[in-house]
C-alpha atoms as a PDB file:
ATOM      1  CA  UNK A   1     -52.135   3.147  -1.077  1.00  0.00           C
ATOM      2  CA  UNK A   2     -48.116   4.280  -1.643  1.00  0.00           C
ATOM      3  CA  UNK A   3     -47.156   4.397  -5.055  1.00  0.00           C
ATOM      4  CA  UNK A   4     -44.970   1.398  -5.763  1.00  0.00           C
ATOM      5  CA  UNK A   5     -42.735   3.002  -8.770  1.00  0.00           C
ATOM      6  CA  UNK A   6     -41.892   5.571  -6.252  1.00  0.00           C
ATOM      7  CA  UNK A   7     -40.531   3.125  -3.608  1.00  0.00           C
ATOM      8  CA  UNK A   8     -38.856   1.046  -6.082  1.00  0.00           C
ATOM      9  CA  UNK A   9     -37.647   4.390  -7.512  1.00  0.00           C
ATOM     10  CA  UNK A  10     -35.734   5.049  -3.545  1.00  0.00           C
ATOM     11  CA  UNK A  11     -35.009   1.140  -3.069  1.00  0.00           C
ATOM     12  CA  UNK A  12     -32.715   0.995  -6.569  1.00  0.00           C
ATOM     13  CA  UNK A  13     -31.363   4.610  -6.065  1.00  0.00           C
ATOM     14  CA  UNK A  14     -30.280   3.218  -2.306  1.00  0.00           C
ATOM     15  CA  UNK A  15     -28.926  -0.106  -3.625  1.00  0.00           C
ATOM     16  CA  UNK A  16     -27.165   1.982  -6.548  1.00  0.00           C
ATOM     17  CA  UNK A  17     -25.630   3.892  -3.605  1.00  0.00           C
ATOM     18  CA  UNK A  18     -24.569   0.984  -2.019  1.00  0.00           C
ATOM     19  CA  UNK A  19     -23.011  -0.747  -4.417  1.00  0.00           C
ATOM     20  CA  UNK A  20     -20.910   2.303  -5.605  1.00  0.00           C
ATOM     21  CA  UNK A  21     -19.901   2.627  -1.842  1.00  0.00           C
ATOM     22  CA  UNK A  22     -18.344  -0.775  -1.756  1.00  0.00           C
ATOM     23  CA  UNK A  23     -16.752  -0.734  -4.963  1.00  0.00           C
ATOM     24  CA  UNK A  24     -14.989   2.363  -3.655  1.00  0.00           C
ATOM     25  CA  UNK A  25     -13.878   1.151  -0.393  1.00  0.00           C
ATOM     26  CA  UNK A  26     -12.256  -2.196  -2.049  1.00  0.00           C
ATOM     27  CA  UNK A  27     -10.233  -0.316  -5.025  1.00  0.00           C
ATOM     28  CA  UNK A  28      -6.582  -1.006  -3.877  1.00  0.00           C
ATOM     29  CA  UNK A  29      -5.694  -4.014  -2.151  1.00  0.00           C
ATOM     30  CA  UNK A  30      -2.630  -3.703   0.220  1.00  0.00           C
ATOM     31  CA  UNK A  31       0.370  -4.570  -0.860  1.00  0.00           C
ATOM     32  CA  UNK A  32       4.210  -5.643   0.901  1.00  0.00           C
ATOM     33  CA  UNK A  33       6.311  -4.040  -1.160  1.00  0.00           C
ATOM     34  CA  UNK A  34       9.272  -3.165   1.190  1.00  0.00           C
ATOM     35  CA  UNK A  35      10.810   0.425   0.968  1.00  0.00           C
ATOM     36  CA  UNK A  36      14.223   1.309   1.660  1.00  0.00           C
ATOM     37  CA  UNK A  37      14.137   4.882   2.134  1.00  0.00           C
ATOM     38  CA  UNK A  38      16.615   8.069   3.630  1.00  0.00           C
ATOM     39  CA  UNK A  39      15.212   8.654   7.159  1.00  0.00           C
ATOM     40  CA  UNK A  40      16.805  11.417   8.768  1.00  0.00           C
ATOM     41  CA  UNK A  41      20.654  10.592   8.991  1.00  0.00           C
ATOM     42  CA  UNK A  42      20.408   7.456   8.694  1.00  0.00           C
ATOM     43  CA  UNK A  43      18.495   4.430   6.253  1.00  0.00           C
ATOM     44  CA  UNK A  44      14.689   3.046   6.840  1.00  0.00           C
ATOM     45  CA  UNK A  45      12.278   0.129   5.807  1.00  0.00           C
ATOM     46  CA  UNK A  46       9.035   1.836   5.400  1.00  0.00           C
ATOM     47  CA  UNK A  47       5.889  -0.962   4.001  1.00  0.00           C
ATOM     48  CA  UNK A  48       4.438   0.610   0.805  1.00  0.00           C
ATOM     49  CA  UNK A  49       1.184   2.787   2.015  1.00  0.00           C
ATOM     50  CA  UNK A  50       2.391   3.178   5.435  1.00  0.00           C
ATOM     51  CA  UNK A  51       3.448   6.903   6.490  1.00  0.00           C
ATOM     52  CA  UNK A  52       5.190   4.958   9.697  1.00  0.00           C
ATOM     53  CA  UNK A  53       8.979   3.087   9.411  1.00  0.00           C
ATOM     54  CA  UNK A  54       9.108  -0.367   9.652  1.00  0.00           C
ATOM     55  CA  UNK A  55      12.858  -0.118  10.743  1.00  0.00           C
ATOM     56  CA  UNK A  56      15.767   2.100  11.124  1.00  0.00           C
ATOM     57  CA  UNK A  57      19.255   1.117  10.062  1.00  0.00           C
ATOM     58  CA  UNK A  58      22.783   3.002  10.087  1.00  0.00           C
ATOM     59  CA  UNK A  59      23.903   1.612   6.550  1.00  0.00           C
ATOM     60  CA  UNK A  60      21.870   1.660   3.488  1.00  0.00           C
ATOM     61  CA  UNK A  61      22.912  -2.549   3.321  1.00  0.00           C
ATOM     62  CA  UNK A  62      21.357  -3.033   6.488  1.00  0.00           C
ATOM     63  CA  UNK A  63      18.381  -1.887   5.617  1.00  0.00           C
ATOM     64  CA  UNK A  64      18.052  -3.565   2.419  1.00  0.00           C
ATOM     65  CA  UNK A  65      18.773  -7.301   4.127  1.00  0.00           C
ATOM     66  CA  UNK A  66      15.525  -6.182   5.994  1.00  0.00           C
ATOM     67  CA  UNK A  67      13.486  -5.274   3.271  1.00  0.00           C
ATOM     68  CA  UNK A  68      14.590  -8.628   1.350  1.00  0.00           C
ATOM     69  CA  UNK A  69      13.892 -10.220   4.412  1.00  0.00           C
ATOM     70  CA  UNK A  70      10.556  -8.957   4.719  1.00  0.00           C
ATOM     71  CA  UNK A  71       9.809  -9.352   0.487  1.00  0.00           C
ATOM     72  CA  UNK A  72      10.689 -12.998   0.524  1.00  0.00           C
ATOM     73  CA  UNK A  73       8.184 -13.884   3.376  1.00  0.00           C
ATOM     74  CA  UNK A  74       5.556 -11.649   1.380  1.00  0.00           C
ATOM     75  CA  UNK A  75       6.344 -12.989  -2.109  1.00  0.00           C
ATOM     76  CA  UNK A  76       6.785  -8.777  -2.860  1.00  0.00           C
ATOM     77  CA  UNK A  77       8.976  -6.021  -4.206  1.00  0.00           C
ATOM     78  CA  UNK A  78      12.204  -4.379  -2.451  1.00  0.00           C
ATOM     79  CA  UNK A  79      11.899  -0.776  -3.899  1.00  0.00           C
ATOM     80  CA  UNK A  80      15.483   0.868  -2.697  1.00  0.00           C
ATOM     81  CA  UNK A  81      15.916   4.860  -3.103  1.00  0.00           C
ATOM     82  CA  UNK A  82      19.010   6.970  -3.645  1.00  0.00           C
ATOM     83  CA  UNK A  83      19.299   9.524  -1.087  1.00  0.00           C
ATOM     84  CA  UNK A  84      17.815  12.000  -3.227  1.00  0.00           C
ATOM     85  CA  UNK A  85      14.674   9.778  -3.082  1.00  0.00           C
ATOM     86  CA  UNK A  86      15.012   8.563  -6.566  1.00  0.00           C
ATOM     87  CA  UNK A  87      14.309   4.817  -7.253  1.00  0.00           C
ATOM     88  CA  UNK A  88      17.522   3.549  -7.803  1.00  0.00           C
ATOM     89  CA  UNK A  89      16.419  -0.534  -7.736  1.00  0.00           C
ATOM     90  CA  UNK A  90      13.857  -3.091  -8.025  1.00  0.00           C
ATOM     91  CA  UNK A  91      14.084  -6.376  -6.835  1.00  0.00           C
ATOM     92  CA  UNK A  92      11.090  -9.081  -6.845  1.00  0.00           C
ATOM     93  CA  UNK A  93      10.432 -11.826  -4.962  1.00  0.00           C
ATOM     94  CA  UNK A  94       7.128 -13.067  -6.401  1.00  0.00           C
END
């Protein structure tokens, strides 16, 4: 006959594990926060999170038209950098 405080012992360990697993995997919800970043010569939209542009502009104005663009439909933030990559303004659109 198994020994029931040992299988309870592995079934509450397991649903311990479990538990801790999800909590992990829902920690940050993803956001729309726009971006307006230097990219290369020029200006980009880049969604917050996302290594990958959203778009690529010539002008820093451009760009941030975009991101408003973009934060208004969201209800989110326009984050725009300095060239240095300093935050230079925050605009929200919640």
């Amino acid at each position: 006959m198994p020994d029931k405080s040992k299988s309870n012992f592995w079934l509450d360990l397991l649903s311990q594990f479990v538990d801790l697993f999800l909590k992990s995997t829902n920690k940050r919800k993803r956001t729309w926060h726009q971006h307006v970043v230097p990219y290369e010569d020029h200006w980009a939209v880049r969604r917050e999170g996302n290594k990958r542009i959203t778009s690529k502009h010539n002008y820093q104005d451009t760009a941030i038209r975009k991101a408003k663009s973009l934060a208004k439909k969201y209800k989110a933030d326009v984050i725009i950098h300095r060239k240095d990559g300093t935050i230079r303004d925050r605009i929200n659109y919640n």
